[in-house]
N, C-alpha and C. Protein backbone atom coordinates (compact mmCIF):
# COMPACT_ATOMS: atom_id res chain seq x y z
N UNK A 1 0.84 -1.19 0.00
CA UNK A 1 0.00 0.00 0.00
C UNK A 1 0.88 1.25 0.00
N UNK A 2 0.30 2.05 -0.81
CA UNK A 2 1.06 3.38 -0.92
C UNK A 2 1.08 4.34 0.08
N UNK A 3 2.05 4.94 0.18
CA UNK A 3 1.39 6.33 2.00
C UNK A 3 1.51 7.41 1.04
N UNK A 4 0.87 7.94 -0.27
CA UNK A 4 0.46 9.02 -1.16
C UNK A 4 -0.38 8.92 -1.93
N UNK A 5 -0.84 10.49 -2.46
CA UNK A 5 -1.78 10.24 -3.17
C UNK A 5 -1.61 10.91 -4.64
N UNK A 6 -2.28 10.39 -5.50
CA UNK A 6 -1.41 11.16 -6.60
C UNK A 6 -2.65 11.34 -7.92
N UNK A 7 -2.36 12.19 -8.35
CA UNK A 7 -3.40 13.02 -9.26
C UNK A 7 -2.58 13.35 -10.63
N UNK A 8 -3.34 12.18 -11.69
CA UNK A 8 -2.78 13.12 -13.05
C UNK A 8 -3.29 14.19 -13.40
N UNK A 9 -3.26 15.55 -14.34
CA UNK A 9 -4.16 16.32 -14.70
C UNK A 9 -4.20 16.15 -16.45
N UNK A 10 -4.91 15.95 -16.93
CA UNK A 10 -4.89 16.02 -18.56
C UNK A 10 -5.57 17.44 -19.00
N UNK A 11 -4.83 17.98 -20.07
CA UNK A 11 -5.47 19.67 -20.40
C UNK A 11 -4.84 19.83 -21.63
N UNK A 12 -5.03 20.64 -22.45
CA UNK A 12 -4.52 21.00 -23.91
C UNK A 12 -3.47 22.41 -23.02
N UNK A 13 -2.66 22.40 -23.86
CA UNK A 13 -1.66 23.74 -23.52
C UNK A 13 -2.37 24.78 -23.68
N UNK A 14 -2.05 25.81 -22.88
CA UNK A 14 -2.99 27.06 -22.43
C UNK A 14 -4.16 26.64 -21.67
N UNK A 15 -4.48 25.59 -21.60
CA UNK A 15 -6.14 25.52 -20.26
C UNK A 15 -5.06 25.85 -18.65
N UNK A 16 -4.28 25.54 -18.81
CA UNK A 16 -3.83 26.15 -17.14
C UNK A 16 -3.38 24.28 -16.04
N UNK A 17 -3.10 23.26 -17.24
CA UNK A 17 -3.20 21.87 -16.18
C UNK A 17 -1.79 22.30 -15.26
N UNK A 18 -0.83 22.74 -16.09
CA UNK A 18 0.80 22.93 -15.33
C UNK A 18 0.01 23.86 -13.72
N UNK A 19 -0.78 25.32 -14.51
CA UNK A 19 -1.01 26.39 -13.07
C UNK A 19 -1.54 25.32 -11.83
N UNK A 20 -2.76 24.78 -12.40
CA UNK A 20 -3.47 24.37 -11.57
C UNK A 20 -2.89 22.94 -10.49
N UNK A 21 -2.08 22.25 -11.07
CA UNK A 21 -0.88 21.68 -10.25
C UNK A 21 -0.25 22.39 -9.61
N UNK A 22 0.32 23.75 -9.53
CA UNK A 22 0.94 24.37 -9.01
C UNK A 22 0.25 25.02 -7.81
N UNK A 23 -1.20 25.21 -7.99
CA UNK A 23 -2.18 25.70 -7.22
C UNK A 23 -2.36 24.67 -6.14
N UNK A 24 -2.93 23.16 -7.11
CA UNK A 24 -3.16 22.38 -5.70
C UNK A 24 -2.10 22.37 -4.32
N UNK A 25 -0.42 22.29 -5.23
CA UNK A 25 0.35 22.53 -4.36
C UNK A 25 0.73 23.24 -3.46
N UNK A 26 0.24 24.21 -3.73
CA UNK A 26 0.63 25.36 -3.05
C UNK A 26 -0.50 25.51 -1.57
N UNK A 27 -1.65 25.21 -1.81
CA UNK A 27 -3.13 24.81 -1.03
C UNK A 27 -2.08 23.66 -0.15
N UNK A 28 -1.41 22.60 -0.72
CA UNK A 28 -1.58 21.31 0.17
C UNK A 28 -0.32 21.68 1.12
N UNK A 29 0.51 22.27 0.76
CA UNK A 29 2.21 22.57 1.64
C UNK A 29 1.37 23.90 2.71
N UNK A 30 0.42 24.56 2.50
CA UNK A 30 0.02 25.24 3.64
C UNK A 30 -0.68 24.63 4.40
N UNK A 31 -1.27 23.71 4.53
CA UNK A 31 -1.92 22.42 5.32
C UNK A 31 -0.53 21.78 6.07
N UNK A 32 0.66 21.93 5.53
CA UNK A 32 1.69 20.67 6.03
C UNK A 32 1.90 19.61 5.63
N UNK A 33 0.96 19.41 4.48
CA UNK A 33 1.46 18.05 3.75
C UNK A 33 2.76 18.12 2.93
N UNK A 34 2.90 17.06 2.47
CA UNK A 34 4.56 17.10 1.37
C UNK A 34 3.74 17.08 0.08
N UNK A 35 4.63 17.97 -0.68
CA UNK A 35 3.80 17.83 -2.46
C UNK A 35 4.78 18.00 -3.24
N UNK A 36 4.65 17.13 -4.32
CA UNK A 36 5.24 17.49 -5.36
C UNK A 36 4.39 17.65 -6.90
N UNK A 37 4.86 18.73 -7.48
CA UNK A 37 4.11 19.50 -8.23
C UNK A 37 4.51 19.46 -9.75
N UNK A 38 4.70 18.61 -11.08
CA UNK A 38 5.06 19.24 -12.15
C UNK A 38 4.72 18.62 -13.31
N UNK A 39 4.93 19.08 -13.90
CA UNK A 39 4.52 19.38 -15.89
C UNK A 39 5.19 17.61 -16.54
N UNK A 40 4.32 17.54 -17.73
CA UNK A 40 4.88 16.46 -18.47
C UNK A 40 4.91 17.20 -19.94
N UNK A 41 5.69 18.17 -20.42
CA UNK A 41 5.11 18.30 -21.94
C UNK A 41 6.93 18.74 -22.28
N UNK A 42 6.54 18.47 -23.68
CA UNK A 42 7.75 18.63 -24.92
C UNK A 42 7.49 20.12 -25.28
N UNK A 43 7.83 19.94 -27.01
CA UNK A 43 7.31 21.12 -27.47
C UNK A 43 6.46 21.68 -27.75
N UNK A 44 5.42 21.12 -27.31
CA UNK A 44 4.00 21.29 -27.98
C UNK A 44 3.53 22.87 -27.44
N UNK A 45 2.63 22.90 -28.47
CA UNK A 45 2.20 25.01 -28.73
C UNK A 45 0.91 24.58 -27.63
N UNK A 46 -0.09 25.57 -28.18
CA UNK A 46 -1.28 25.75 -27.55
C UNK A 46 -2.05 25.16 -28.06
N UNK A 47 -3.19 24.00 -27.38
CA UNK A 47 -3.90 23.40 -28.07
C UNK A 47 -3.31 21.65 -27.91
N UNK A 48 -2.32 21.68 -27.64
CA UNK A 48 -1.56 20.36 -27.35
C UNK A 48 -1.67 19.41 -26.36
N UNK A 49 -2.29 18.21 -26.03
CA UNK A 49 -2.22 17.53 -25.41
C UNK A 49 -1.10 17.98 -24.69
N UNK A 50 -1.19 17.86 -22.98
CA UNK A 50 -0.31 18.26 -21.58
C UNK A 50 -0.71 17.51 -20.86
N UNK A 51 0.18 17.49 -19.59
CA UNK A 51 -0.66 16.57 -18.13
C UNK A 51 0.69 16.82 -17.32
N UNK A 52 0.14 17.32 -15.87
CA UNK A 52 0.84 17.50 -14.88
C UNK A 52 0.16 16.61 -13.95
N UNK A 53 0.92 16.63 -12.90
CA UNK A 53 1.13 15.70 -11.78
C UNK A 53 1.37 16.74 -10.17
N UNK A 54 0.50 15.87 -9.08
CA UNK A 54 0.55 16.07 -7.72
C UNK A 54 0.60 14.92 -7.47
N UNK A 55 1.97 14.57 -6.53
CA UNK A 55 1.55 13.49 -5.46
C UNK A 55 1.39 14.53 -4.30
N UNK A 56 1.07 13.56 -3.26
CA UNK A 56 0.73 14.31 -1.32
C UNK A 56 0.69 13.31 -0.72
N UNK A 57 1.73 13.58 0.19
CA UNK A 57 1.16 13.00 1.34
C UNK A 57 1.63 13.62 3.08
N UNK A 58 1.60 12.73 3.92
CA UNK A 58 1.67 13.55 5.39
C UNK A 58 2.98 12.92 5.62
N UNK A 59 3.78 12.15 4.60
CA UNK A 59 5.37 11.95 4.94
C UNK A 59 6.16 12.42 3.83
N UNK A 60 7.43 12.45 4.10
CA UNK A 60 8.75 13.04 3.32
C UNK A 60 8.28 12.25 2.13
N UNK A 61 8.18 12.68 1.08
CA UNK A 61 7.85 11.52 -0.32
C UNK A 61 9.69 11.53 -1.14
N UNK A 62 10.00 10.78 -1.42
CA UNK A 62 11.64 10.20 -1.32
C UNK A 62 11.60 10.13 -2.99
N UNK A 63 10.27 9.66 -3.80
CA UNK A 63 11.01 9.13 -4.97
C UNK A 63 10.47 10.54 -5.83
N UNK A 64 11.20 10.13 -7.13
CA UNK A 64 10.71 11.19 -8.05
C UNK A 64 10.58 11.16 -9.47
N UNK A 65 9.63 10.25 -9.84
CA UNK A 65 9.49 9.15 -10.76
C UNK A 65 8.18 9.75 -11.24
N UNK A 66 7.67 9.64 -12.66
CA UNK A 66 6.44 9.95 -13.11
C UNK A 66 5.33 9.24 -12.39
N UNK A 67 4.05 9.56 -12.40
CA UNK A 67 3.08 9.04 -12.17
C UNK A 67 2.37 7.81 -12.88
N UNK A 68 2.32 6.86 -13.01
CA UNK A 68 1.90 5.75 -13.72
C UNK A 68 0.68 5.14 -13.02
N UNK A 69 0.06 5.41 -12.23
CA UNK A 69 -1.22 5.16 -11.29
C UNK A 69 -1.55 5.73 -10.65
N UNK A 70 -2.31 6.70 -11.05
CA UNK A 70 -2.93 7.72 -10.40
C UNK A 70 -4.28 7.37 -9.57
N UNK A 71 -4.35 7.92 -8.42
CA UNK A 71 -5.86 7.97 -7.50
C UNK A 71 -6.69 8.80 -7.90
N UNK A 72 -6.40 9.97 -8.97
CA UNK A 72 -7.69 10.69 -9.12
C UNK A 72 -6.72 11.64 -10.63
N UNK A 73 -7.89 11.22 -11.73
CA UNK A 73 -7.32 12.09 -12.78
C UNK A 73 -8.22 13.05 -13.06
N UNK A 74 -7.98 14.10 -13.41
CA UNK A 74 -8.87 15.38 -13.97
C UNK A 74 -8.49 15.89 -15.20
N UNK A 75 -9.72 15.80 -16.19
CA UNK A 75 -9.93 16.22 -17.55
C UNK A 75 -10.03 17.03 -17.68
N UNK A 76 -9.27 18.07 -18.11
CA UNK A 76 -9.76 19.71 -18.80
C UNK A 76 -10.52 19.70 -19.84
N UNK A 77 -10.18 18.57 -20.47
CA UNK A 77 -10.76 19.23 -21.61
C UNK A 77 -11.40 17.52 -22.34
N UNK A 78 -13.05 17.36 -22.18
CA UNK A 78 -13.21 15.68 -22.45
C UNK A 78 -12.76 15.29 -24.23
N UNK A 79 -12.46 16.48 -24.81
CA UNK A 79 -12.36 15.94 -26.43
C UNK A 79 -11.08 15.34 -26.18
N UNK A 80 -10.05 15.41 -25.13
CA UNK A 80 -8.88 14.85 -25.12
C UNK A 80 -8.93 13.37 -24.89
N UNK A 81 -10.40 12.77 -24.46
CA UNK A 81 -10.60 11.16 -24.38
C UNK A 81 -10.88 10.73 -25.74
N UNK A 82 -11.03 11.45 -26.46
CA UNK A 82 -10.88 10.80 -28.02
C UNK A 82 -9.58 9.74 -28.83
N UNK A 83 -8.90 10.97 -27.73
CA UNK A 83 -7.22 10.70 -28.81
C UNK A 83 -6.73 10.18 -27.50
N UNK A 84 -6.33 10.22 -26.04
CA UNK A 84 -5.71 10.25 -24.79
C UNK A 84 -6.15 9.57 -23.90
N UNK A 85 -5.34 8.23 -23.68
CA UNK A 85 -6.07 7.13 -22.52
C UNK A 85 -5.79 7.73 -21.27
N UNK A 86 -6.70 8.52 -21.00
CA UNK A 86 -7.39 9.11 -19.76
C UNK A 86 -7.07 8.24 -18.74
N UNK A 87 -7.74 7.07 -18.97
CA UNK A 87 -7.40 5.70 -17.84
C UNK A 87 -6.41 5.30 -17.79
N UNK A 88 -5.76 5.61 -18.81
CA UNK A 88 -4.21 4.55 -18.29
C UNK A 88 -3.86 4.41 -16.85
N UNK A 89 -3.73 3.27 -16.37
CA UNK A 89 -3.04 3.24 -15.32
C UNK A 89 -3.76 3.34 -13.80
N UNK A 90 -5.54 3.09 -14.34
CA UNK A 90 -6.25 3.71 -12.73
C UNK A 90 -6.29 1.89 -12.55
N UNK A 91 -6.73 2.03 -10.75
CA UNK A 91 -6.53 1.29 -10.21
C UNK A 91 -7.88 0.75 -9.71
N UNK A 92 -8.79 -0.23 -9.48
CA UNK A 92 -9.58 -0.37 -8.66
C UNK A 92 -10.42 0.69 -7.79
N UNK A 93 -11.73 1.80 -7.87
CA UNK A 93 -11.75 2.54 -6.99
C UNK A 93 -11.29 3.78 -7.08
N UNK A 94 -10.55 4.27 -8.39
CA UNK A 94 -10.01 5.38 -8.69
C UNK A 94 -10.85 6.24 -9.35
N UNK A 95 -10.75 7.61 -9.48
CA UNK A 95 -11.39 8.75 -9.72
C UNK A 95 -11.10 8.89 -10.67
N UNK A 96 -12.56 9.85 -11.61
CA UNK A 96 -12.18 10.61 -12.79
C UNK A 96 -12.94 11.75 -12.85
N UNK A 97 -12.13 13.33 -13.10
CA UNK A 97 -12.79 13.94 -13.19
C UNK A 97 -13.47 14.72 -14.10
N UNK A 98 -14.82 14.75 -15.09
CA UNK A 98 -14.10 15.72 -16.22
C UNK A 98 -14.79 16.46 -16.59
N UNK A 99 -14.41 17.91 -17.66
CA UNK A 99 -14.81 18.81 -17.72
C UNK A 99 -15.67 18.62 -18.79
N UNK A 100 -17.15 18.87 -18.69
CA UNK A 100 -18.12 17.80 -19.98
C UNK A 100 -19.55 18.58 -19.37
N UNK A 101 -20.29 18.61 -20.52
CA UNK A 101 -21.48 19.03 -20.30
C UNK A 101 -22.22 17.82 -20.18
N UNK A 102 -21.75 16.79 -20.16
CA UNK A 102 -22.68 15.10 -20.12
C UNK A 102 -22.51 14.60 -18.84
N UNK A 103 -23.10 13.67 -18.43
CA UNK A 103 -23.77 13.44 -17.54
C UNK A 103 -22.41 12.03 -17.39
N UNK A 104 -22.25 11.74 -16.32
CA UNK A 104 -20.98 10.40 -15.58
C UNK A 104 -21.84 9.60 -16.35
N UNK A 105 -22.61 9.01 -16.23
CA UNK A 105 -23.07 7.97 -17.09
C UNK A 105 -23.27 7.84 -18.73
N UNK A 106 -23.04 8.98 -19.42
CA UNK A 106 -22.86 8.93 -20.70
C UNK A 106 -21.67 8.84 -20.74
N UNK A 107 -20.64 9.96 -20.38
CA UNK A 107 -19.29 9.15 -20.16
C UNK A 107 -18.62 8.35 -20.25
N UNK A 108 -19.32 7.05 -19.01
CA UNK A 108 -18.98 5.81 -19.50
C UNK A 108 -19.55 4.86 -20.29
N UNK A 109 -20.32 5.10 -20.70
CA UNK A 109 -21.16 4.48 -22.14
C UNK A 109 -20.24 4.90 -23.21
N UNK A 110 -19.99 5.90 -23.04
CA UNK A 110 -19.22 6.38 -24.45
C UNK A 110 -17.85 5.61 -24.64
N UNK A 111 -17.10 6.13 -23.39
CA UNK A 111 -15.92 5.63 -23.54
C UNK A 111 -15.46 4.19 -23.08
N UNK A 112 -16.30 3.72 -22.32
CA UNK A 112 -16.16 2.32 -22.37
C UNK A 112 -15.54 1.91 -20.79
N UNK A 113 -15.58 3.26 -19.80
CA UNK A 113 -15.16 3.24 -18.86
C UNK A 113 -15.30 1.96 -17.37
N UNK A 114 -14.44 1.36 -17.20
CA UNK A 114 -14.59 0.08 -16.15
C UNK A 114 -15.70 0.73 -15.31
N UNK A 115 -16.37 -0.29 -14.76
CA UNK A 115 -17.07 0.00 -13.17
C UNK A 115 -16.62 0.37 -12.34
N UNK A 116 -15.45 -0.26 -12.44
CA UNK A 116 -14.10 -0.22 -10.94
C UNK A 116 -14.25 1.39 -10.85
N UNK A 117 -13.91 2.42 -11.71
CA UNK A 117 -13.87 3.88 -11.78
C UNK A 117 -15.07 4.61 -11.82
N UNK A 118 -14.96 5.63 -10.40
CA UNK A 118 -15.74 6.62 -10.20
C UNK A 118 -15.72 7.63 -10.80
N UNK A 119 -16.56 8.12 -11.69
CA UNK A 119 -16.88 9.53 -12.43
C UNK A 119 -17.61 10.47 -12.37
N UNK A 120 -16.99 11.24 -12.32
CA UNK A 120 -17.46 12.83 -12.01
C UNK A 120 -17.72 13.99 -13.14
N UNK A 121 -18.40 14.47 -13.20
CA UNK A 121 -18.47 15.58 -14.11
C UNK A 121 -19.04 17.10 -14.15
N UNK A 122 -18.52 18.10 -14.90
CA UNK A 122 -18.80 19.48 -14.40
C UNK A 122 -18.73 19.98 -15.73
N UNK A 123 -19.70 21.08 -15.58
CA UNK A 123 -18.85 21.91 -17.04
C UNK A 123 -18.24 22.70 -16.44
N UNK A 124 -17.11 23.05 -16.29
CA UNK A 124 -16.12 23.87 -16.01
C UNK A 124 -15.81 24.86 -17.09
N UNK A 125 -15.68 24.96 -18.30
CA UNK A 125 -15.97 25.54 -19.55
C UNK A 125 -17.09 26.39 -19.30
N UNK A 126 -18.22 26.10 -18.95
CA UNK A 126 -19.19 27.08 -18.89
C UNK A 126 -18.94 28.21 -17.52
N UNK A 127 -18.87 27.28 -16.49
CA UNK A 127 -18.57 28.26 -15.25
C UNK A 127 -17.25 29.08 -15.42
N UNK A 128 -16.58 28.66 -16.10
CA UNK A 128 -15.18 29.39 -16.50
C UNK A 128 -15.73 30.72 -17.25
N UNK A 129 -16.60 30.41 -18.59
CA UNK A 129 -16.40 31.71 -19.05
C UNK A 129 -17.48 32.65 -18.25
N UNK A 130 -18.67 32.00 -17.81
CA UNK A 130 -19.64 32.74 -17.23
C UNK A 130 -19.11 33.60 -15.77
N UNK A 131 -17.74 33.30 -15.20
CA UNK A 131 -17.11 33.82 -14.20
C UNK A 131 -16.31 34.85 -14.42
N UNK A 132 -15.54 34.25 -15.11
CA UNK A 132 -13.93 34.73 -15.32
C UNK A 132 -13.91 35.34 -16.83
N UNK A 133 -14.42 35.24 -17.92
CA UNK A 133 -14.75 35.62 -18.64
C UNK A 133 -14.00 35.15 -20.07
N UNK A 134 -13.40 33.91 -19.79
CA UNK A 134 -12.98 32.90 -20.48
C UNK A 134 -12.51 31.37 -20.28
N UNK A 135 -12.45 30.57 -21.40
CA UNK A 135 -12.78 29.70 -21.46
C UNK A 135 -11.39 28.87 -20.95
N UNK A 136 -11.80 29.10 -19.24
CA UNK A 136 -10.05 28.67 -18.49
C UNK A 136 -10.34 27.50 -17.36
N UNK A 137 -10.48 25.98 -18.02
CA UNK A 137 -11.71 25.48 -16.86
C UNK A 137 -10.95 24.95 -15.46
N UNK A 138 -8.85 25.51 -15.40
CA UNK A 138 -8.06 24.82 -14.49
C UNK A 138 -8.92 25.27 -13.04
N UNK A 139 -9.74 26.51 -12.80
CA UNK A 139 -10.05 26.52 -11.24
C UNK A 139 -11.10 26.06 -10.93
N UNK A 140 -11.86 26.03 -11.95
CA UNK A 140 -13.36 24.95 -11.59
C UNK A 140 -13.16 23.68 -11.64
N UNK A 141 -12.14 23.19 -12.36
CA UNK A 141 -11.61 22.01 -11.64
C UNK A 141 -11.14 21.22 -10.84
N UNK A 142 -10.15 22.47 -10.14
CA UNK A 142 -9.90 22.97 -8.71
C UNK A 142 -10.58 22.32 -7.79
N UNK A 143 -11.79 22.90 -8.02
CA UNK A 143 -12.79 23.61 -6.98
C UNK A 143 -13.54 21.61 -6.99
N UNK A 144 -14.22 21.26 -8.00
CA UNK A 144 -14.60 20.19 -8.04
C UNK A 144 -13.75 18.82 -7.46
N UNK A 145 -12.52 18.84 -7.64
CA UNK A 145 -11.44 18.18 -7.11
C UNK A 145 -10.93 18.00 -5.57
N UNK A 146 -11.50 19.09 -5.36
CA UNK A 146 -11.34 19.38 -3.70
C UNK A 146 -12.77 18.37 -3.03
N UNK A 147 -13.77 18.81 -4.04
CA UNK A 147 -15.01 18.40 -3.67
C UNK A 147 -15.66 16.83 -3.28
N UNK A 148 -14.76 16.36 -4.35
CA UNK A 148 -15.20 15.21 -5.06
C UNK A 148 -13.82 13.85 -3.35
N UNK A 149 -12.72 14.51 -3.42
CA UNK A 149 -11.75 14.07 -2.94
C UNK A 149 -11.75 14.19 -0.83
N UNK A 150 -12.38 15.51 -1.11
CA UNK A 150 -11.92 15.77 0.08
C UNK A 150 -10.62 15.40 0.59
N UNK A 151 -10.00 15.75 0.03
CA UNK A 151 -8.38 15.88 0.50
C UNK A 151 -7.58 16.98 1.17
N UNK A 152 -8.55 18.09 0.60
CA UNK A 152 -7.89 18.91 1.27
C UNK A 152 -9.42 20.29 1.67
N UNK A 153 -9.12 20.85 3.13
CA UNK A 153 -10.45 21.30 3.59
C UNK A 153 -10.54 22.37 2.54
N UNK A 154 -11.87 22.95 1.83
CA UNK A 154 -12.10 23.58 0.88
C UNK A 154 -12.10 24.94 1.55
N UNK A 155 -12.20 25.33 2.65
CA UNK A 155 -12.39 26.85 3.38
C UNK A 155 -10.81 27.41 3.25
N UNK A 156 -10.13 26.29 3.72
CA UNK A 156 -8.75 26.67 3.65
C UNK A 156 -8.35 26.72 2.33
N UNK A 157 -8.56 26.11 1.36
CA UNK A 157 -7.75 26.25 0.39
C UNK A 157 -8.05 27.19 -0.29
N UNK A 158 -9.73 27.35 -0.35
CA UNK A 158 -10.19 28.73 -1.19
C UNK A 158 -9.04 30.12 -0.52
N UNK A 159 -9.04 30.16 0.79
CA UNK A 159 -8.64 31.24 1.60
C UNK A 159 -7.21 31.35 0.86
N UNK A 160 -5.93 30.35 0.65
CA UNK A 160 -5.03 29.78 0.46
C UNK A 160 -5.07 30.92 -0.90
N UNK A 161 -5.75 30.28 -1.80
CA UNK A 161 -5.77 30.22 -3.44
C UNK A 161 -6.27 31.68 -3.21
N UNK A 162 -7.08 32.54 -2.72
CA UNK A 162 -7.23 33.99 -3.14
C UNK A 162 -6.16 35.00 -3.02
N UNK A 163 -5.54 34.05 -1.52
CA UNK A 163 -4.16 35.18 -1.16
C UNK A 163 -3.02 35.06 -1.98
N UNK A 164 -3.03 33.86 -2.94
CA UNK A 164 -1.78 33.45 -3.79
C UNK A 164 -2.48 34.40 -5.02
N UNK A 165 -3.54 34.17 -4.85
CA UNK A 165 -3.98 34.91 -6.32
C UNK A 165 -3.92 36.71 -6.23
N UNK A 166 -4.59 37.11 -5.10
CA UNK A 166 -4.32 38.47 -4.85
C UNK A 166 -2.70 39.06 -5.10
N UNK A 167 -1.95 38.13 -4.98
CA UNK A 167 -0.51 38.62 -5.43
C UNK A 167 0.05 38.74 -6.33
N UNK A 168 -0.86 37.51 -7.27
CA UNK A 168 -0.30 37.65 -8.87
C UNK A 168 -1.09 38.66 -9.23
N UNK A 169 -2.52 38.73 -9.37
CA UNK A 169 -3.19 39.25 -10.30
C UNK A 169 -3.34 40.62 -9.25
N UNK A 170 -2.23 41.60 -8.30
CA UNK A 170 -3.23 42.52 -7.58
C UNK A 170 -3.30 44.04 -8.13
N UNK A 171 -3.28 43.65 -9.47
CA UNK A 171 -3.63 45.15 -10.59
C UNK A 171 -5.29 44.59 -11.24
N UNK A 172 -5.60 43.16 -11.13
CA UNK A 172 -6.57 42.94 -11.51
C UNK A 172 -7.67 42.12 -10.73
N UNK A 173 -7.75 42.96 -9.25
CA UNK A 173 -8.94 42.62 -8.52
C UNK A 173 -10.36 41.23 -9.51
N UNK A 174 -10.89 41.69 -10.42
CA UNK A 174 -12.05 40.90 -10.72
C UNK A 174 -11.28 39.44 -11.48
N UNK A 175 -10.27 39.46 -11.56
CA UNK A 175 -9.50 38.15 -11.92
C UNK A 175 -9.65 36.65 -11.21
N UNK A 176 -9.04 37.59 -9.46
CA UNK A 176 -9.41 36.71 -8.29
C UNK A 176 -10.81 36.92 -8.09
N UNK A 177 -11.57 37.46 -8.09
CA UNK A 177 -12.80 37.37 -8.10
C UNK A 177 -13.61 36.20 -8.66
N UNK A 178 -13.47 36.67 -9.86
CA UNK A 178 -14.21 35.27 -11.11
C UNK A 178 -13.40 33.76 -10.59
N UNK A 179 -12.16 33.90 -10.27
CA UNK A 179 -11.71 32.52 -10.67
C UNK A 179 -12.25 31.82 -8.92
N UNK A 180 -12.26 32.89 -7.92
CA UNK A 180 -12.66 32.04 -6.61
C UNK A 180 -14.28 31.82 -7.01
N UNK A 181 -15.09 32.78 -7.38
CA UNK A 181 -16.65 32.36 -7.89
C UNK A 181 -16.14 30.99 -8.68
N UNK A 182 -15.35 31.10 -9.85
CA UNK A 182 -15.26 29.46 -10.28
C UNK A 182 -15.09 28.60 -9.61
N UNK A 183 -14.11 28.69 -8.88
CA UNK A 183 -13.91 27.66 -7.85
C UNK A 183 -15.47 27.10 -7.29
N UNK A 184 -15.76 28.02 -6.54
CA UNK A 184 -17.00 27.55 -5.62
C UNK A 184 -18.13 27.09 -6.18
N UNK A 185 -18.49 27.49 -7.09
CA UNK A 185 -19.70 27.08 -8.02
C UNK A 185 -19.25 25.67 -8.88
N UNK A 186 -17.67 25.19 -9.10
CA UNK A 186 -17.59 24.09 -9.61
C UNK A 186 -17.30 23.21 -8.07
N UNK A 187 -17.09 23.88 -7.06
CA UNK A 187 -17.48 22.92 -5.45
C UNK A 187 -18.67 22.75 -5.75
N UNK A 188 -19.54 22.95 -6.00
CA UNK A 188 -20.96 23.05 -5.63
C UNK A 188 -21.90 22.15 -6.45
N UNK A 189 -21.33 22.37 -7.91
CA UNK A 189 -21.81 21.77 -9.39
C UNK A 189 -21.43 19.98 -9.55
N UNK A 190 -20.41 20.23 -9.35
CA UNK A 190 -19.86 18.75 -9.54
C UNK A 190 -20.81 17.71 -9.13
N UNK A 191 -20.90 16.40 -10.55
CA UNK A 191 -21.79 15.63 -10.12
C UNK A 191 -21.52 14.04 -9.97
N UNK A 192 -21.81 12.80 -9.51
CA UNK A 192 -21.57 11.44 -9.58
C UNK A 192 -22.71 10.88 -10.24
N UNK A 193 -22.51 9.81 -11.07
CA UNK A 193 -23.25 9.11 -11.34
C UNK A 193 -24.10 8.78 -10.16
């Protein structure tokens, strides 16, 4: 048995999968957990198949090896299950999260998804642009991920994620605005079969 937990993210370049790894991390090391946080991509432009990685856990994590079995993957973007085995590598009991106007059970009708795997779904795309005012679905995924997992307490991390955000964006107040409304409304939205 493993003492971590580990999360692929799948996203086309420019949806934000690298930020939003960087985000969870940043949420989970102010809790006190151990995280490690990073990117899998070549040269690819915008529009390119990407996927970053979080492991966590509450001990020193020692190795530093790609992810090949993940406990919980999150889809930015579901046209990427066309071309991108999403599943590779889940385990018995493992999570999926994804950004889709369809319902967990079309999902797995469509794609052919095991039983063993729990699915989740949000449009994050919609709450993205209806928030933030484009089509950026890494914090409503966020937000659903927290939800779905409970891994990490959502009061804290929102709190976490505004003050990290108030620093980047603090020439553009309604930035952090929209993207914590994303957040919370994809806490809220997210659904299970």
């Amino acid at each position: 048995m493993k003492d971590f937990f580990e999360i692929r993210w799948h996203g086309r370049g420019g949806q934000g999968a690298k930020t939003v790894a960087l985000l969870f991390a940043d949420s989970a090391l102010a809790t006190g957990k151990y995280i490690q946080a990073f990117p899998e991509y070549g040269p690819e432009r915008m529009g390119a198949p990407v996927q970053s990685f979080n492991r966590l856990s509450d001990n020193k994590i020692t190795i530093h090896s790609p992810i090949k079995n993940p406990d919980v993957v999150v889809v930015l973007d579901q046209s990427l299950m066309d071309t991108v085995d999403t599943t590779s590598g889940m385990e018995k009991g493992g999570i999926i999260i994804i950004n889709t106007v369809k319902k967990p059970s079309e999902i797995r009708e469509k794609y052919k998804i095991n039983d063993s795997i729990k699915i989740f779904t949000v449009d994050a795309s919609k709450i993205s642009i209806e928030e933030i005012g484009v089509n950026k679905p890494n914090t409503p995924m966020f937000g659903a991920l927290v939800k779905v997992t409970k891994i990490l307490d959502f009061e804290r991390m929102l709190k976490d994620t505004e003050e990290k955000m108030k620093k980047k964006f603090a020439n553009k107040p309604e930035v952090v605005e929209g993207n914590i409304k994303a957040i919370k409304r994809a806490y809220e939205e997210v659904v299970s079969e």
